[in-house]
PDB file of N, CA and C in Angstrom:
ATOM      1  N   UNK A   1      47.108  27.890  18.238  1.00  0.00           N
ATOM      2  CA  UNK A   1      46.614  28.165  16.906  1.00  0.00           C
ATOM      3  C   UNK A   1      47.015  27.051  15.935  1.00  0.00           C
ATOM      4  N   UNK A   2      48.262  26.624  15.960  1.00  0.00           N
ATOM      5  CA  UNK A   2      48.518  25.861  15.307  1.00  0.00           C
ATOM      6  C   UNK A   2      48.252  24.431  15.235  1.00  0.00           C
ATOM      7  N   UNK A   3      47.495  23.959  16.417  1.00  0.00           N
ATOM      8  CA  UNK A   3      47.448  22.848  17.163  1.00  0.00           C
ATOM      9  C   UNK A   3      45.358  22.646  16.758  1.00  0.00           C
ATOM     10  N   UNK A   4      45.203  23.680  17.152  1.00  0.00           N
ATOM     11  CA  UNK A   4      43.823  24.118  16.589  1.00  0.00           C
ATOM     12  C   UNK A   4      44.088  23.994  14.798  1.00  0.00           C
ATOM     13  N   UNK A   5      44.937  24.289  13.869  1.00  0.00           N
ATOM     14  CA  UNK A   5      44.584  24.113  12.793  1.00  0.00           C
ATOM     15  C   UNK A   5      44.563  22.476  12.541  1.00  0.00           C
ATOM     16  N   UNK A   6      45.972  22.172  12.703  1.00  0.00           N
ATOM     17  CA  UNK A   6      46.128  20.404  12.702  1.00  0.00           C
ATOM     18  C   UNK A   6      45.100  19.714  13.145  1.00  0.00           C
ATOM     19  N   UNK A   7      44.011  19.605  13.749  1.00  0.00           N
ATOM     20  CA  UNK A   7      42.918  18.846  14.547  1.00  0.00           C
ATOM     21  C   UNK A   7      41.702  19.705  13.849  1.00  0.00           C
ATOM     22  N   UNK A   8      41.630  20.235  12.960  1.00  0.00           N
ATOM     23  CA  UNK A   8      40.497  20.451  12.295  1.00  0.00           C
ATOM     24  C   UNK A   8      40.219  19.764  11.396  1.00  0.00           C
ATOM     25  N   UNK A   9      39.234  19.428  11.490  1.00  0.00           N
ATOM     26  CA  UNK A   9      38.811  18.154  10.054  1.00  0.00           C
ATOM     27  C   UNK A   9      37.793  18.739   8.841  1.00  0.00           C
ATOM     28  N   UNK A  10      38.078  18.810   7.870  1.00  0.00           N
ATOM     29  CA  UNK A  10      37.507  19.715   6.460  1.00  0.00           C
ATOM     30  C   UNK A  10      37.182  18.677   5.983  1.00  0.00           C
ATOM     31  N   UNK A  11      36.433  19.365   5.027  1.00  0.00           N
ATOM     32  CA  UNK A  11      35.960  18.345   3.503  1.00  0.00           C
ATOM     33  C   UNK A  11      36.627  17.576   2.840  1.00  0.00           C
ATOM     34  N   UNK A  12      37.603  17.614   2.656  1.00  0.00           N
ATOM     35  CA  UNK A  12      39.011  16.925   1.766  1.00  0.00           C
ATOM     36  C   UNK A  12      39.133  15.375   2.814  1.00  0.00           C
ATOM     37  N   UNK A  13      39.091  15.595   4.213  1.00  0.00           N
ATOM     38  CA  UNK A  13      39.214  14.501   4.775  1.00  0.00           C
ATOM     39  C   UNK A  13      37.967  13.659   4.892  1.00  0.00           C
ATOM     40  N   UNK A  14      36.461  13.936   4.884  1.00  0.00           N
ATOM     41  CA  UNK A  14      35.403  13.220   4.613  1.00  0.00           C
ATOM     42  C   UNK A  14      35.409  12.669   3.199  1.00  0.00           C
ATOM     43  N   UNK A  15      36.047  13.452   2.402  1.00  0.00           N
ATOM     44  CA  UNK A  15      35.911  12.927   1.063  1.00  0.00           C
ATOM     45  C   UNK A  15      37.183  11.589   0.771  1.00  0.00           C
ATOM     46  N   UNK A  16      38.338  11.646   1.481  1.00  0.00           N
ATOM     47  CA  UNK A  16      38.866  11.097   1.164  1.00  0.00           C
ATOM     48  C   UNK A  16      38.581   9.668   2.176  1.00  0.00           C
ATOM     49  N   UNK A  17      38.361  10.161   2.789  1.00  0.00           N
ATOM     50  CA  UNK A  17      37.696   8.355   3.243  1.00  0.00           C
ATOM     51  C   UNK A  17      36.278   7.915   2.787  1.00  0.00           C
ATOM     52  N   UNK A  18      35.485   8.628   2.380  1.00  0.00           N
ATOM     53  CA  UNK A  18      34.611   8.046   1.215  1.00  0.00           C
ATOM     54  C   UNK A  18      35.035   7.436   0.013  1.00  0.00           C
ATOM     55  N   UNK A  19      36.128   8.442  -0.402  1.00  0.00           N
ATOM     56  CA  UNK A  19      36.603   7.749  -1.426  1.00  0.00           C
ATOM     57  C   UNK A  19      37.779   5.832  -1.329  1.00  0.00           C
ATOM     58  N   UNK A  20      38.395   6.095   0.045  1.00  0.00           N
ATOM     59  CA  UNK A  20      38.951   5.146   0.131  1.00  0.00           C
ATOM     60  C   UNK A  20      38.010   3.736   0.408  1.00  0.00           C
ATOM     61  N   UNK A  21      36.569   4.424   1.171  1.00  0.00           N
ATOM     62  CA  UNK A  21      35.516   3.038   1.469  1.00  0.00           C
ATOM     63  C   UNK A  21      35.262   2.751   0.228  1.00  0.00           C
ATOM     64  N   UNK A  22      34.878   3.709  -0.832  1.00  0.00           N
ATOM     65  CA  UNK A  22      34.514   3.446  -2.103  1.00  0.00           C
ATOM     66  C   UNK A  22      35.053   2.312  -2.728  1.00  0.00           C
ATOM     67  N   UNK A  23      36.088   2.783  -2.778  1.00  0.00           N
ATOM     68  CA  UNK A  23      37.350   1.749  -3.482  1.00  0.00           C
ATOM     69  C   UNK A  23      37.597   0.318  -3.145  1.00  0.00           C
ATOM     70  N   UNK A  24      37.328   0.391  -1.571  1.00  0.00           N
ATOM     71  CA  UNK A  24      37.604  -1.206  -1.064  1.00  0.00           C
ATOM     72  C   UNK A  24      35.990  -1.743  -1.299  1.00  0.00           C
ATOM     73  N   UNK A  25      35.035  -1.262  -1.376  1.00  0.00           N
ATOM     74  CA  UNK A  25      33.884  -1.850  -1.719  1.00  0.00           C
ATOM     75  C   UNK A  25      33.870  -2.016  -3.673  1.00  0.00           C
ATOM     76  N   UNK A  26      34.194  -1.289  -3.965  1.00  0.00           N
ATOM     77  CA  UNK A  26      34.589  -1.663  -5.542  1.00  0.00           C
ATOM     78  C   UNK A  26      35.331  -3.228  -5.512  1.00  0.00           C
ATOM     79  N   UNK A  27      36.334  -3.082  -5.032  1.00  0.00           N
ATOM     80  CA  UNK A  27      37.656  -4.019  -5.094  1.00  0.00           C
ATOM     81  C   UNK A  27      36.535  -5.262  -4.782  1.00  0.00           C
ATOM     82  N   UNK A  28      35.908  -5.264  -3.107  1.00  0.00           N
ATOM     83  CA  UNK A  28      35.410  -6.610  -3.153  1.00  0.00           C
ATOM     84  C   UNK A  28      34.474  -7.162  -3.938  1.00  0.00           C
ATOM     85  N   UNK A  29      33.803  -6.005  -4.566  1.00  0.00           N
ATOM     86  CA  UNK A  29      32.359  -6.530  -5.054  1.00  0.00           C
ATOM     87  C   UNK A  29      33.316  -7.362  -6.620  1.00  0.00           C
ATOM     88  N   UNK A  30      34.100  -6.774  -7.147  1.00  0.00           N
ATOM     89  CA  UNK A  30      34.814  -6.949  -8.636  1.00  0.00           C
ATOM     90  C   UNK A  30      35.654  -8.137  -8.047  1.00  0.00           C
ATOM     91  N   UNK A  31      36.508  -8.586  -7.553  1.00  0.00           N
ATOM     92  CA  UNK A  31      37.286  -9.760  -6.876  1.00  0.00           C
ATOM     93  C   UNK A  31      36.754 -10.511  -6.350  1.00  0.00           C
ATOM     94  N   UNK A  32      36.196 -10.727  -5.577  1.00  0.00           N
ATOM     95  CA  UNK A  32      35.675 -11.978  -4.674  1.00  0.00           C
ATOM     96  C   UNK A  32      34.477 -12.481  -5.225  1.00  0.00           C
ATOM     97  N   UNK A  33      34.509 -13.754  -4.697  1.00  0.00           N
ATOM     98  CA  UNK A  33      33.955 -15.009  -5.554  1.00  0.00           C
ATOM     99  C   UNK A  33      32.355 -15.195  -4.254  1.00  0.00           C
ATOM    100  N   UNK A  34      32.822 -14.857  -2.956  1.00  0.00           N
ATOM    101  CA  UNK A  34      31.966 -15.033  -2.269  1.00  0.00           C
ATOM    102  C   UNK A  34      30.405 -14.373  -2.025  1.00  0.00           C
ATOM    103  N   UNK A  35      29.617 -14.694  -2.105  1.00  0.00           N
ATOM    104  CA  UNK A  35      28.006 -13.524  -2.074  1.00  0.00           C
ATOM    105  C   UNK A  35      28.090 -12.940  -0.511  1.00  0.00           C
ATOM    106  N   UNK A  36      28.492 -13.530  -0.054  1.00  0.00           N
ATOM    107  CA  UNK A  36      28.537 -12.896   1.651  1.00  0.00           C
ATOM    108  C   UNK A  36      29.358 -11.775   1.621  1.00  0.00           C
ATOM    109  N   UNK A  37      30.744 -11.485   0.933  1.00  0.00           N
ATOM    110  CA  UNK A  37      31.548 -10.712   1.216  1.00  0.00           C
ATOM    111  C   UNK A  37      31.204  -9.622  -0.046  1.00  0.00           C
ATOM    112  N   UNK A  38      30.674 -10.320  -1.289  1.00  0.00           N
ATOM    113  CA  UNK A  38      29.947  -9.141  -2.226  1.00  0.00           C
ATOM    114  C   UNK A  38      29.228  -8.407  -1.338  1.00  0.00           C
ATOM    115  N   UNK A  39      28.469  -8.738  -0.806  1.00  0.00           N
ATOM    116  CA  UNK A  39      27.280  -8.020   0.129  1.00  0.00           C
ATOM    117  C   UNK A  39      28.179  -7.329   1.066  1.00  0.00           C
ATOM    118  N   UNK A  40      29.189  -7.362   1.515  1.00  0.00           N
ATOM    119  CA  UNK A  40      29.818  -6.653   2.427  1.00  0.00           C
ATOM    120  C   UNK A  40      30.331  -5.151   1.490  1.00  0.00           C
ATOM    121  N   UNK A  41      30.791  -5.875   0.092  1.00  0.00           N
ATOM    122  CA  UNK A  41      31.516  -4.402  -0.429  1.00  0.00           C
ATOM    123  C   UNK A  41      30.512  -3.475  -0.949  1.00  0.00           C
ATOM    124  N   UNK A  42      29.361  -4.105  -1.148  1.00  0.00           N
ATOM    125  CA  UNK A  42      27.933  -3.287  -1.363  1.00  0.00           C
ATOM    126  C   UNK A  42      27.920  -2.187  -0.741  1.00  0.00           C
ATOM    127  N   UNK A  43      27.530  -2.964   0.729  1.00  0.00           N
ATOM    128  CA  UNK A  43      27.591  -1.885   1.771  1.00  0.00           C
ATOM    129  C   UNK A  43      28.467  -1.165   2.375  1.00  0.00           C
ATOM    130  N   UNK A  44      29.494  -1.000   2.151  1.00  0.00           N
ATOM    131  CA  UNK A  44      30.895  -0.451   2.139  1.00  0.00           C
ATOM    132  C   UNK A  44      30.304   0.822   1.061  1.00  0.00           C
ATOM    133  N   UNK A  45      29.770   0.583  -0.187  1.00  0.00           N
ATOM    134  CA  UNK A  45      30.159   1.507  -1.414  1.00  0.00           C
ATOM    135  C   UNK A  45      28.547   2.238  -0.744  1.00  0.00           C
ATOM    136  N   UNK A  46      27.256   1.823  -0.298  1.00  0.00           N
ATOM    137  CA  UNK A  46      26.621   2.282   0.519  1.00  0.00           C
ATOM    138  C   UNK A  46      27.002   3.569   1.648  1.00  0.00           C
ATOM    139  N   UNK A  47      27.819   2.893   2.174  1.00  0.00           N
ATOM    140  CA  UNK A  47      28.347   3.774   2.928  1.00  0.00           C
ATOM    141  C   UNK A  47      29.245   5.307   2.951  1.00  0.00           C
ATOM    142  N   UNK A  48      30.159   4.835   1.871  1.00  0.00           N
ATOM    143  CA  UNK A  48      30.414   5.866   0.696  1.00  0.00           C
ATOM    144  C   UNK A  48      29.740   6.958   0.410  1.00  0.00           C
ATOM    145  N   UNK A  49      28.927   6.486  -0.171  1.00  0.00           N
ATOM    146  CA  UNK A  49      27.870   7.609  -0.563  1.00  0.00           C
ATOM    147  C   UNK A  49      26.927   8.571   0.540  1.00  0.00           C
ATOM    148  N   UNK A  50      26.593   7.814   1.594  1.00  0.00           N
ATOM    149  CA  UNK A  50      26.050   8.009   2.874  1.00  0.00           C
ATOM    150  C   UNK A  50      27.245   9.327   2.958  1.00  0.00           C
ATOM    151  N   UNK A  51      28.487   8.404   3.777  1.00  0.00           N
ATOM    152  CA  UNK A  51      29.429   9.817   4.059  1.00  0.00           C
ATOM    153  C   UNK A  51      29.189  11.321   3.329  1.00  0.00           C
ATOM    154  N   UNK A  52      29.518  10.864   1.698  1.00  0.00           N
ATOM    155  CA  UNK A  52      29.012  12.297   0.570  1.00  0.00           C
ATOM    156  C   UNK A  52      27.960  12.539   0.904  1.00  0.00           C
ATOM    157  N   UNK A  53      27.077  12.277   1.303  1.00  0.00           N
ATOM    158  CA  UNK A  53      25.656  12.958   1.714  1.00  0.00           C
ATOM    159  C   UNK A  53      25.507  14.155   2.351  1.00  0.00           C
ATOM    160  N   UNK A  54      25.960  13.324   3.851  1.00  0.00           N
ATOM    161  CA  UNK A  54      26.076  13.803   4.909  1.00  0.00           C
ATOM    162  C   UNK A  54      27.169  15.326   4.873  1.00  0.00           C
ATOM    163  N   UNK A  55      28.394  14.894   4.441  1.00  0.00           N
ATOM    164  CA  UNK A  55      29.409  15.647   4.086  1.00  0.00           C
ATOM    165  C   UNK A  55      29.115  17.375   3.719  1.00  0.00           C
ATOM    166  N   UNK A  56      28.452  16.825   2.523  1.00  0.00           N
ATOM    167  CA  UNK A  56      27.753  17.788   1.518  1.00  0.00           C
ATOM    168  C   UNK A  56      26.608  18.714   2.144  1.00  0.00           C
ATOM    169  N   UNK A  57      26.129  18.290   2.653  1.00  0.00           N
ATOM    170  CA  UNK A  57      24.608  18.401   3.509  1.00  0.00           C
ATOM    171  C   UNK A  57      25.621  19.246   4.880  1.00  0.00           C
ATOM    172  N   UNK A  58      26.676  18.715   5.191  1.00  0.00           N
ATOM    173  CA  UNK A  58      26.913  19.734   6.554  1.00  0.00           C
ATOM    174  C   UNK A  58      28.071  21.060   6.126  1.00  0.00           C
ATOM    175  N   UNK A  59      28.421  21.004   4.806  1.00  0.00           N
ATOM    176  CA  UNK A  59      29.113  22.073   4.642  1.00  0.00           C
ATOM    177  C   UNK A  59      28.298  23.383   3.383  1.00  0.00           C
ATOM    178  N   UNK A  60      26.944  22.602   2.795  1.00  0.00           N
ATOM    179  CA  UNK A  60      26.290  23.125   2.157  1.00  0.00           C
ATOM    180  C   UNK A  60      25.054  24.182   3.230  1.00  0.00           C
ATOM    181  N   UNK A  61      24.817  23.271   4.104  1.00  0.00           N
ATOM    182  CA  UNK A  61      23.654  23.467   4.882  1.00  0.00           C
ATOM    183  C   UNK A  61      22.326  22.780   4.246  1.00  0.00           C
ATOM    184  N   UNK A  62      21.436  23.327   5.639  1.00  0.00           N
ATOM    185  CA  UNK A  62      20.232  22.383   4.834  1.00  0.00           C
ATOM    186  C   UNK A  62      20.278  20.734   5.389  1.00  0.00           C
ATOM    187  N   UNK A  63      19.142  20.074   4.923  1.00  0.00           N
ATOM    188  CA  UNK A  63      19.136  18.492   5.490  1.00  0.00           C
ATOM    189  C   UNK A  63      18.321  17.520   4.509  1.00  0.00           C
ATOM    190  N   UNK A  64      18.662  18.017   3.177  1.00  0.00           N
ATOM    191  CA  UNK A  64      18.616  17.278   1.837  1.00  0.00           C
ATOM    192  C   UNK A  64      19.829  16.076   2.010  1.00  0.00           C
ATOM    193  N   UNK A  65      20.384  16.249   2.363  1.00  0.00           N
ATOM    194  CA  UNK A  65      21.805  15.524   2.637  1.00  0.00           C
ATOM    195  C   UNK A  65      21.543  13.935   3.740  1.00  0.00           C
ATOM    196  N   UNK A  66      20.886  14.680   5.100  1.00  0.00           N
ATOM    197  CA  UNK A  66      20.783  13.997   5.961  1.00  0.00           C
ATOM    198  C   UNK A  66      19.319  13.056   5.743  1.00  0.00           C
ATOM    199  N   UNK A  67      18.062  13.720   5.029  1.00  0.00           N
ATOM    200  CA  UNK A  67      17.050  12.745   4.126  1.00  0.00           C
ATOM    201  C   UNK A  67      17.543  12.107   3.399  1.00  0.00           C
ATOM    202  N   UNK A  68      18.326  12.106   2.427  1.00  0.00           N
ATOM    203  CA  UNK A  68      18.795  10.757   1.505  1.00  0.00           C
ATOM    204  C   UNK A  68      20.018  10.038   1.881  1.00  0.00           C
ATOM    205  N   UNK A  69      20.381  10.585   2.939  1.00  0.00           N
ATOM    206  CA  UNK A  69      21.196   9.266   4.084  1.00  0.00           C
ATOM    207  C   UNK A  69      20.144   8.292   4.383  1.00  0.00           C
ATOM    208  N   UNK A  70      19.290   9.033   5.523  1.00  0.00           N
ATOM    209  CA  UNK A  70      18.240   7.996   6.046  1.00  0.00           C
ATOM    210  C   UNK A  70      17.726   7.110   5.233  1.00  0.00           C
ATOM    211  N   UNK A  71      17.487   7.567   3.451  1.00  0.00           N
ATOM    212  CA  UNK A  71      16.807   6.559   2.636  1.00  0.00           C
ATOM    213  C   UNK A  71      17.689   5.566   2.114  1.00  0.00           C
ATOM    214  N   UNK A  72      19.237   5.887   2.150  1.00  0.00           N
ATOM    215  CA  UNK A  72      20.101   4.746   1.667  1.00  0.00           C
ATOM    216  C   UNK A  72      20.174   4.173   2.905  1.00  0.00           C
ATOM    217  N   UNK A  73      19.875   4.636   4.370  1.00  0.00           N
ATOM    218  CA  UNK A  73      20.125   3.774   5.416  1.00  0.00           C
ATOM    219  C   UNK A  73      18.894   2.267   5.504  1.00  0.00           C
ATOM    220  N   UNK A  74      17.823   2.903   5.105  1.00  0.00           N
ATOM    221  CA  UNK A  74      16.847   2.012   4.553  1.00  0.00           C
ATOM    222  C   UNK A  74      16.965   0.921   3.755  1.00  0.00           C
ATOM    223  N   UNK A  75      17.148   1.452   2.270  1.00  0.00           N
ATOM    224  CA  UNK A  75      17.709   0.749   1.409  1.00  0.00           C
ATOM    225  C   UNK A  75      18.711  -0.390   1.477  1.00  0.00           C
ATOM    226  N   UNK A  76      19.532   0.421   2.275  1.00  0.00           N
ATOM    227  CA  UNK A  76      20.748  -0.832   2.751  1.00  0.00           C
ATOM    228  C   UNK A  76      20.208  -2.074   3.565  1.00  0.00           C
ATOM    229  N   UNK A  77      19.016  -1.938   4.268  1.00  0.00           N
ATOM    230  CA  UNK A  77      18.902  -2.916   5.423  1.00  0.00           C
ATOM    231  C   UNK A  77      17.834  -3.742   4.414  1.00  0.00           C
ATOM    232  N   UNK A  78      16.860  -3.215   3.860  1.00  0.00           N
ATOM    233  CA  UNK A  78      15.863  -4.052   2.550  1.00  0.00           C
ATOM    234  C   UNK A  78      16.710  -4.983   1.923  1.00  0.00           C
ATOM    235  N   UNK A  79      18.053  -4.456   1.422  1.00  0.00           N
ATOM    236  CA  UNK A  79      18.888  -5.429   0.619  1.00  0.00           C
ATOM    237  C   UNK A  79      19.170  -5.718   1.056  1.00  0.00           C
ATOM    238  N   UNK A  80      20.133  -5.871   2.201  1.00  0.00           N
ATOM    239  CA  UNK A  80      20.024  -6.740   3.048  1.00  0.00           C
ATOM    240  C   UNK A  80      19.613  -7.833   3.218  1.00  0.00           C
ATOM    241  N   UNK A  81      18.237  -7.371   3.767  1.00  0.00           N
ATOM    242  CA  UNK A  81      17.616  -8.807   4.157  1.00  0.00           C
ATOM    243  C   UNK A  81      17.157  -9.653   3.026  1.00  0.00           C
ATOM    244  N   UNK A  82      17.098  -8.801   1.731  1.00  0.00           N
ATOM    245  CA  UNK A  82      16.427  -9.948   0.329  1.00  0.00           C
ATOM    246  C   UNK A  82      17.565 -10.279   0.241  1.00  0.00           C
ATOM    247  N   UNK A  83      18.921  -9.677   0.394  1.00  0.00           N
ATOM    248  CA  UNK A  83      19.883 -10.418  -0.922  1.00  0.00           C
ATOM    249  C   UNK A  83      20.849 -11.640   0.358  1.00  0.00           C
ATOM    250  N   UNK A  84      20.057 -11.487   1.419  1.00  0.00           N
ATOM    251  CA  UNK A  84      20.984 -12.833   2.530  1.00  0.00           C
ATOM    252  C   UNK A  84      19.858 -13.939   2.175  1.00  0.00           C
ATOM    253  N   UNK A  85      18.495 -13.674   2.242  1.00  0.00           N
ATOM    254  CA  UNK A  85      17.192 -14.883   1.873  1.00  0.00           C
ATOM    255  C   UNK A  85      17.788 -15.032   0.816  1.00  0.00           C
ATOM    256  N   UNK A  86      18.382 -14.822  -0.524  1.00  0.00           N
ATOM    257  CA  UNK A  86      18.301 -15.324  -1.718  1.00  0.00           C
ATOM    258  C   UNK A  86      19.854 -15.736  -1.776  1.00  0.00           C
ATOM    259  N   UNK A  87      20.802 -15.242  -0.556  1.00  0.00           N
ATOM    260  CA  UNK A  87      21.946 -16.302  -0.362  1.00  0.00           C
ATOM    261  C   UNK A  87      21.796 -17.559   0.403  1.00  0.00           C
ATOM    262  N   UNK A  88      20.702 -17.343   0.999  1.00  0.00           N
ATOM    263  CA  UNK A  88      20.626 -18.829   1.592  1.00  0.00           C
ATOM    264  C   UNK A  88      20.028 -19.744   1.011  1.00  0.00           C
ATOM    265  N   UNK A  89      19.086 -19.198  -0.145  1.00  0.00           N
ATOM    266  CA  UNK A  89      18.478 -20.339  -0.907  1.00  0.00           C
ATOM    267  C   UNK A  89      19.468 -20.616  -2.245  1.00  0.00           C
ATOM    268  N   UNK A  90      20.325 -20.059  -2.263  1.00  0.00           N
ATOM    269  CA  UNK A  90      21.304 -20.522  -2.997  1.00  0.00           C
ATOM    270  C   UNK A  90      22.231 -21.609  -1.913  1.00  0.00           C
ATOM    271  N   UNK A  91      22.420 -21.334  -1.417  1.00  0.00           N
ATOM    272  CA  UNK A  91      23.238 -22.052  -0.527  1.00  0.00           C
ATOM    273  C   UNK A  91      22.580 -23.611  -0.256  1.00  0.00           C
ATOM    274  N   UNK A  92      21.260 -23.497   0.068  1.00  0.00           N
ATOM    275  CA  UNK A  92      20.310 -24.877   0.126  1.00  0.00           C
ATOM    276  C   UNK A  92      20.358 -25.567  -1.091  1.00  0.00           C
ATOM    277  N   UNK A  93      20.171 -24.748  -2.171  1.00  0.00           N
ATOM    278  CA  UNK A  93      20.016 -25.485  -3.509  1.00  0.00           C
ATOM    279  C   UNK A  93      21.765 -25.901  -3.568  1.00  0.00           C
ATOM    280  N   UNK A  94      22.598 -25.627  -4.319  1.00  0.00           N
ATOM    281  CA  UNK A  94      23.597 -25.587  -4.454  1.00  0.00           C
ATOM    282  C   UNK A  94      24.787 -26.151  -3.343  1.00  0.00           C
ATOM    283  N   UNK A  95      24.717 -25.823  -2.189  1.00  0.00           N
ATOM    284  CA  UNK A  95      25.722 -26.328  -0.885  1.00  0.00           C
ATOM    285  C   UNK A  95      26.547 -25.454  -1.464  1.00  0.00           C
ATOM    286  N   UNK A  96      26.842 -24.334  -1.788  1.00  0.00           N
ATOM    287  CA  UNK A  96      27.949 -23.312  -2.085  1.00  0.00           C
ATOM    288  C   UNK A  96      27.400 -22.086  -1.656  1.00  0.00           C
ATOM    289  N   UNK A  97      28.277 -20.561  -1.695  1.00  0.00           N
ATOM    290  CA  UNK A  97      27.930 -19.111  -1.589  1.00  0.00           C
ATOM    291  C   UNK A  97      28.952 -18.858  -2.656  1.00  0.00           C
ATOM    292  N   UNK A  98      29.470 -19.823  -3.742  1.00  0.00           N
ATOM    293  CA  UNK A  98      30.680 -18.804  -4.756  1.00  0.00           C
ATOM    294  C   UNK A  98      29.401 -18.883  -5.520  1.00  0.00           C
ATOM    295  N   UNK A  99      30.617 -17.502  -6.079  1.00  0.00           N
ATOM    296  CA  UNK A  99      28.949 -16.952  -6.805  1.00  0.00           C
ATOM    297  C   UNK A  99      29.529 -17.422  -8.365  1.00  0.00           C
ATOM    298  N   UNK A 100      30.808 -17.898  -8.469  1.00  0.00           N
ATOM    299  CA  UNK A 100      31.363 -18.508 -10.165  1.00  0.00           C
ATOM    300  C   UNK A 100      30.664 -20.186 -10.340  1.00  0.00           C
ATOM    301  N   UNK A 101      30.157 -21.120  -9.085  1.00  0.00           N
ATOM    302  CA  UNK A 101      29.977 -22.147  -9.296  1.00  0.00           C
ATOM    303  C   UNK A 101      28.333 -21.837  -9.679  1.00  0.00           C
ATOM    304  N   UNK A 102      27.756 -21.249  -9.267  1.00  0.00           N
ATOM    305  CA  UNK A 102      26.315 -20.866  -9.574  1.00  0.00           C
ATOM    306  C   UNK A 102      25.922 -20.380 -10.603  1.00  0.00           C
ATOM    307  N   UNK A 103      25.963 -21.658 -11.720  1.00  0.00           N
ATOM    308  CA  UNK A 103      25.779 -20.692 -13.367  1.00  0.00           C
ATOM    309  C   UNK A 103      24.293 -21.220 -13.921  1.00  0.00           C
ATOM    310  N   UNK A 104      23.606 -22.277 -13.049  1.00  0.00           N
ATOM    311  CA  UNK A 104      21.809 -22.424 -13.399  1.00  0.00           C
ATOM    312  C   UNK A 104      21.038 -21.983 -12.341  1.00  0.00           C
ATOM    313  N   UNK A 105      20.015 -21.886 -12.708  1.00  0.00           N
ATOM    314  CA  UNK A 105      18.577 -21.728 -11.550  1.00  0.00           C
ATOM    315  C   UNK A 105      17.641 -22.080 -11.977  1.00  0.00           C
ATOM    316  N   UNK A 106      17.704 -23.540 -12.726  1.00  0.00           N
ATOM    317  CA  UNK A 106      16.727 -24.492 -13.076  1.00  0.00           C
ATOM    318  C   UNK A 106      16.596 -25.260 -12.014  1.00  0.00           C
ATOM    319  N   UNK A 107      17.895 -25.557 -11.202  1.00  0.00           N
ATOM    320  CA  UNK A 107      17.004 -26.670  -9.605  1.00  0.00           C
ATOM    321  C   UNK A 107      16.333 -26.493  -8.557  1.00  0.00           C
TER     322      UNK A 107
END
């Protein structure tokens, strides 16, 4: 019984690692200078929310939860692929990915 309670996993523990992905995708997107690793904490804070979805959706019932997963799972891969094309044409123009040296887009 007791062994059975300890190895049960509740809401408090989905939430709190949403909340901890949250946070490290906050941290990188606000700190780092790099567009590659912005794009990483994006999808980190993506993911986040995904978890609350899902979370919500399996202790609520229903699959409102598990539809607007699939559409941020979408979403995530669209940005994706525009916001790596528009790091690489920064990267061609410029020879950099910091995103503090990149202050025109006249060249």
């Amino acid at each position: 019984m007791l062994t059975e309670q300890l190895l049960s996993i509740g809401l408090n523990h989905f939430l709190t690692i949403s909340a901890i992905l949250f946070g490290l995708g906050m941290f990188a997107v606000m700190t780092r200078k790099n567009a590659i690793v912005i794009l990483m904490g994006v999808e980190l804070i993506l993911n986040a929310a995904n978890i609350n979805f899902l979370t919500f959706s399996k202790y609520n019932g229903g699959m409102d939860g598990v539809m607007f997963s699939l559409f941020v799972i979408v979403l995530a891969a669209a940005e994706a692929a525009v916001a790596l094309a528009i790091v690489i044409n920064i990267f061609k123009t410029f020879k950099t990915v910091d995103v503090s040296r990149v202050d025109t887009m006249k060249e």
